[in-house]
C-alpha atoms as a PDB file:
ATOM      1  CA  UNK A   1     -37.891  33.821 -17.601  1.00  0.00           C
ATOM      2  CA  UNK A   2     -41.501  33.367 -16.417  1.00  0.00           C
ATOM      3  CA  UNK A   3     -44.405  31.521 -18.147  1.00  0.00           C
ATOM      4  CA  UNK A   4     -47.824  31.065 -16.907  1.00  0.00           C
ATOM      5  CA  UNK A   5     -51.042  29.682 -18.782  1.00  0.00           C
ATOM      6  CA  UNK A   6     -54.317  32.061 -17.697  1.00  0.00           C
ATOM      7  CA  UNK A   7     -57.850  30.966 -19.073  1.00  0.00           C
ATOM      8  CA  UNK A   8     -59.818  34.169 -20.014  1.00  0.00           C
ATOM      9  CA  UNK A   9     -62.260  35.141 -17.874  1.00  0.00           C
ATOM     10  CA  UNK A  10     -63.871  38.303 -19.312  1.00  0.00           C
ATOM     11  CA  UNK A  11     -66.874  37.859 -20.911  1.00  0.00           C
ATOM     12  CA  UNK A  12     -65.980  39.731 -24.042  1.00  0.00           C
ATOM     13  CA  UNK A  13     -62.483  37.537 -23.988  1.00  0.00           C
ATOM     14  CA  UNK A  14     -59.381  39.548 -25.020  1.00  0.00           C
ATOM     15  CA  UNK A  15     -60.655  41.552 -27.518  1.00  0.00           C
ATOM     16  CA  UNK A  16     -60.932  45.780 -27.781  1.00  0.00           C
ATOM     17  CA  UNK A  17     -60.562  47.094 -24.778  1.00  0.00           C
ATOM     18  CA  UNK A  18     -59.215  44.300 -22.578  1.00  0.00           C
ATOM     19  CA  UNK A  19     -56.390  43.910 -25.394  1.00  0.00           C
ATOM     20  CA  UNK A  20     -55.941  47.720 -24.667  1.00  0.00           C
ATOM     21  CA  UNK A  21     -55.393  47.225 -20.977  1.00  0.00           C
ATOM     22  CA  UNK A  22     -52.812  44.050 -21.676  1.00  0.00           C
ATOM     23  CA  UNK A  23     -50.640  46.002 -23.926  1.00  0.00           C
ATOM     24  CA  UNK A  24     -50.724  49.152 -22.096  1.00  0.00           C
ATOM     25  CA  UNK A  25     -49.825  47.015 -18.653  1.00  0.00           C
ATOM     26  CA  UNK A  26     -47.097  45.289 -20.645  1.00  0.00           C
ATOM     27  CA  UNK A  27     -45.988  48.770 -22.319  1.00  0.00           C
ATOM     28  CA  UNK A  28     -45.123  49.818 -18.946  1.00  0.00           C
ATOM     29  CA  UNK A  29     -42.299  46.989 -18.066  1.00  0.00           C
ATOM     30  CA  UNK A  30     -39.063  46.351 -19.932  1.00  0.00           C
ATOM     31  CA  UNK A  31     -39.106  42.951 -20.285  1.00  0.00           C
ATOM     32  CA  UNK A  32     -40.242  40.834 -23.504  1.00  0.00           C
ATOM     33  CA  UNK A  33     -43.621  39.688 -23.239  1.00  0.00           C
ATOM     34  CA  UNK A  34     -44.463  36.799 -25.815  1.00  0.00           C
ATOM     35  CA  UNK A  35     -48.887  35.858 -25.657  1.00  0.00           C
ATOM     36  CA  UNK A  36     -49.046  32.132 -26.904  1.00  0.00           C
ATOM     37  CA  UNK A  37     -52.590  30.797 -28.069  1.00  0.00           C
ATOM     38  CA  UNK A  38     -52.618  27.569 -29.519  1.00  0.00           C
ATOM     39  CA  UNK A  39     -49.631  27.820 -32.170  1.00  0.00           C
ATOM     40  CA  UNK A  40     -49.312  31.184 -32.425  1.00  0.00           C
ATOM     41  CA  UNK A  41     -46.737  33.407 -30.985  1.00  0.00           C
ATOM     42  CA  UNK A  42     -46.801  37.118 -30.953  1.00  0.00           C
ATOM     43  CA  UNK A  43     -45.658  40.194 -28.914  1.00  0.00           C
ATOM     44  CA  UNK A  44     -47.720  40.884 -25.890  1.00  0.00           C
ATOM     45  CA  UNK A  45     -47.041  44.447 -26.299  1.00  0.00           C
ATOM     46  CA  UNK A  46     -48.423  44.527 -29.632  1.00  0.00           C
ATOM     47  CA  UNK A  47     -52.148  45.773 -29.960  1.00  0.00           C
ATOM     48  CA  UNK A  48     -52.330  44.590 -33.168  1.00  0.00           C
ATOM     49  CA  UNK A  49     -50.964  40.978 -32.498  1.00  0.00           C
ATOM     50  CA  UNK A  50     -53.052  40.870 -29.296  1.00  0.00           C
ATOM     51  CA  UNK A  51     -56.800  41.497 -31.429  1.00  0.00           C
ATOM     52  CA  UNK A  52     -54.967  38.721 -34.283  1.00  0.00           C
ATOM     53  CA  UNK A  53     -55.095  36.174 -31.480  1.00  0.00           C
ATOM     54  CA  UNK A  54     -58.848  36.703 -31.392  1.00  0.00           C
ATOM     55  CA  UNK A  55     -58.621  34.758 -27.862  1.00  0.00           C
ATOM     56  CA  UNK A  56     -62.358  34.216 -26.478  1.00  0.00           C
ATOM     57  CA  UNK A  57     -63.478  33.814 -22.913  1.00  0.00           C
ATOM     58  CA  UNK A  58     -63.033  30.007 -21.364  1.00  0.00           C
ATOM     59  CA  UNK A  59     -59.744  30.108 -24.248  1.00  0.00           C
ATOM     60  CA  UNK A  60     -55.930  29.364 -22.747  1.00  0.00           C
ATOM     61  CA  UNK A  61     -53.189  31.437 -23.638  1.00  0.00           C
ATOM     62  CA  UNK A  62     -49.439  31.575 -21.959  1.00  0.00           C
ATOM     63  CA  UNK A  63     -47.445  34.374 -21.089  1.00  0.00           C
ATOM     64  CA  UNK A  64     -44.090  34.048 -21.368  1.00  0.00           C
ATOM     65  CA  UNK A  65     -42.077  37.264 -19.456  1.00  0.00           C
ATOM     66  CA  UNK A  66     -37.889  37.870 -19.692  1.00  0.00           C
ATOM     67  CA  UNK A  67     -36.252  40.041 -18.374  1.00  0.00           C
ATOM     68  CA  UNK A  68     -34.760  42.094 -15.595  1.00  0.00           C
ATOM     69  CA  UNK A  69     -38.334  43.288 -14.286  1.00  0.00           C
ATOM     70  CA  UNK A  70     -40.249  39.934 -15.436  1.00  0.00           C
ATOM     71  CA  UNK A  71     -41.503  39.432 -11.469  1.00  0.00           C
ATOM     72  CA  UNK A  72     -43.013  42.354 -11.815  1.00  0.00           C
ATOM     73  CA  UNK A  73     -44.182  42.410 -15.431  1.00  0.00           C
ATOM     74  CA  UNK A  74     -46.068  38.575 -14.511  1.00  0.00           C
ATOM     75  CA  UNK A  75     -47.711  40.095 -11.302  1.00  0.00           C
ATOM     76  CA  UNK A  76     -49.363  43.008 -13.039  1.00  0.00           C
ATOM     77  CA  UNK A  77     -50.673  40.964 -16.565  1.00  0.00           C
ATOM     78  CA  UNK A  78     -51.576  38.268 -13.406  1.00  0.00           C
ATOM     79  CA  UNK A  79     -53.970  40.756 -11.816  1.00  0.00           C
ATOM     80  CA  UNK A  80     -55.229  42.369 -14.702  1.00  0.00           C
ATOM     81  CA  UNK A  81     -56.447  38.567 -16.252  1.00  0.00           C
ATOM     82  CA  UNK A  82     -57.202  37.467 -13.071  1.00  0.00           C
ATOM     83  CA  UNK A  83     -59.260  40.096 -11.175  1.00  0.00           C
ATOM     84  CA  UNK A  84     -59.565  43.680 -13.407  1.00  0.00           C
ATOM     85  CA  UNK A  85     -60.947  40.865 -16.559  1.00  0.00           C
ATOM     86  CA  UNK A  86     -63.204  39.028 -15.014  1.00  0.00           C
ATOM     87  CA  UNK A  87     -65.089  41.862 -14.284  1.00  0.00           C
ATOM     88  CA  UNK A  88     -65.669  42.877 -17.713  1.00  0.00           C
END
């Protein structure tokens, strides 16, 4: 198991199209991927539990990966938050 904290750097926070890009990243790995904002818990590869988060830019959230490919799973929801989001 993996667990990291990112702080959202897009301007338009994690919302539409961003959430789009998360879930379809996450889609791609095999491991459970859990998005934690404040107390809520939900499925990162959940569209619909991604937009309920309604996480703004500057907000915290944790990603918690498990599973056999979890390295990989962190390193790609890493870059996308970290580099592809910040763009936006």
């Amino acid at each position: 198991m993996i667990k990291k904290e990112f702080e959202i750097l897009s301007s338009i926070g994690l919302h539409a199209r961003p959430a789009a890009l998360f879930v379809q990243t996450a889609n791609k790995f095999e491991s459970e991927i859990t998005v934690i904002k404040d107390q809520s818990e939900i499925n990162g590869k959940s569209i619909m539990g991604i937009m309920a988060l309604a996480v703004s830019k500057g907000e915290k959230i944790t990603i918690i990966v498990d599973g056999k490919d979890e390295k990989q799973a962190m390193d790609a929801l890493e870059e996308l938050l970290t580099k592809r989001f910040a763009q936006m």
